[in-house]
Protein backbone atom coordinates (compact mmCIF):
# COMPACT_ATOMS: atom_id res chain seq x y z
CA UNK A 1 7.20 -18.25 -9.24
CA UNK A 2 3.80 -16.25 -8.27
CA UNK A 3 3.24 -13.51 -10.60
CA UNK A 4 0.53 -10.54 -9.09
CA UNK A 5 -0.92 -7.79 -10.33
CA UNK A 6 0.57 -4.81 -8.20
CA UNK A 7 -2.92 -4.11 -6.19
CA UNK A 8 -4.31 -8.01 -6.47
CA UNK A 9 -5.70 -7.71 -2.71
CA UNK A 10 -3.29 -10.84 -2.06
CA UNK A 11 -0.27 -9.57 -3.52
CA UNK A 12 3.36 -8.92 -1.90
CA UNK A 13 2.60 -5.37 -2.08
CA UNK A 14 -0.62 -5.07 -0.94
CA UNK A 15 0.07 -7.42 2.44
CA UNK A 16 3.10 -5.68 3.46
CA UNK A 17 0.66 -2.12 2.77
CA UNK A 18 -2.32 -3.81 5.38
CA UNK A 19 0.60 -4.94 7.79
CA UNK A 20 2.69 -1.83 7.82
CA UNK A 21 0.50 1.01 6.81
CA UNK A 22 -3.64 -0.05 7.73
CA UNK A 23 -4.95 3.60 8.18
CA UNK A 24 -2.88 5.39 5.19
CA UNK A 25 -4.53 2.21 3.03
CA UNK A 26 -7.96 2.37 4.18
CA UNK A 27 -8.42 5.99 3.86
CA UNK A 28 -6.47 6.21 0.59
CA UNK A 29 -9.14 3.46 -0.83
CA UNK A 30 -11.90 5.14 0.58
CA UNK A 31 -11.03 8.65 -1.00
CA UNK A 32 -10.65 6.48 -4.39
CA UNK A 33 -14.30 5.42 -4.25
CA UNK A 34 -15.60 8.60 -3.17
CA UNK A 35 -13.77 9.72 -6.28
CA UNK A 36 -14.45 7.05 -8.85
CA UNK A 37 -11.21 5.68 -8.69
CA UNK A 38 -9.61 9.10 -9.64
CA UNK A 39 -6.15 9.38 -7.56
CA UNK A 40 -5.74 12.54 -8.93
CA UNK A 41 -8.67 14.26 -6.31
CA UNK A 42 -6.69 12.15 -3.50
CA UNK A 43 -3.22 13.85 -3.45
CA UNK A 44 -3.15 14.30 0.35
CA UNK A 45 -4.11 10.57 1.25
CA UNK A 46 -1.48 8.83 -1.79
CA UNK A 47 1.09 11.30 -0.32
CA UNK A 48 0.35 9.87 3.68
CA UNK A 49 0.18 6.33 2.04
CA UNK A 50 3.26 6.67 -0.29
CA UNK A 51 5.77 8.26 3.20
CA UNK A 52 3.96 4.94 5.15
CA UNK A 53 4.92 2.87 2.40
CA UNK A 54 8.47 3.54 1.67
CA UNK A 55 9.24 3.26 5.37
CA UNK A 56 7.31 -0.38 5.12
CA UNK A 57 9.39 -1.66 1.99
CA UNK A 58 12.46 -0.70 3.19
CA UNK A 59 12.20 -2.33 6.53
CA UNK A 60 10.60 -5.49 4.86
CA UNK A 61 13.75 -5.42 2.16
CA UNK A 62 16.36 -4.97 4.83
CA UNK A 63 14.76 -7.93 7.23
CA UNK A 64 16.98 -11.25 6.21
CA UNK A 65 14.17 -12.97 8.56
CA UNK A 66 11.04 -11.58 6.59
CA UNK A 67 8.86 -14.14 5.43
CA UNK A 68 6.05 -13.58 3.20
């Protein structure tokens, strides 16, 4: 079994993020380095990322035919 860390660019996670949710991603990591990494000064982009997200993981959990 493959063990990632949750934001390893080739983890699970962060595939299923670039597949389902490209524009929420990109301009949620480019407010973090704007912001040193702070996601605290990015609430409006994690919020836009997190709604993308959820909508991703449960269509990718409910899909008997996903394959990762």
């Amino acid at each position: 079994m493959n063990s990632f860390p949750r934001e390893d660019g080739a983890s699970p996670r962060m595939a299923i993020l670039k597949e389902y949710c490209p524009n929420q991603l990109s301009k949620f990591k480019k407010c973090l380095e704007e912001n040193g990494g702070d996601e605290n000064k990015c609430p409006k982009e994690k919020k836009r990322l997190n709604k993308c997200s959820a909508k991703a993981f449960r269509k990718v959990n409910n899909d008997l035919n996903y394959v990762f």
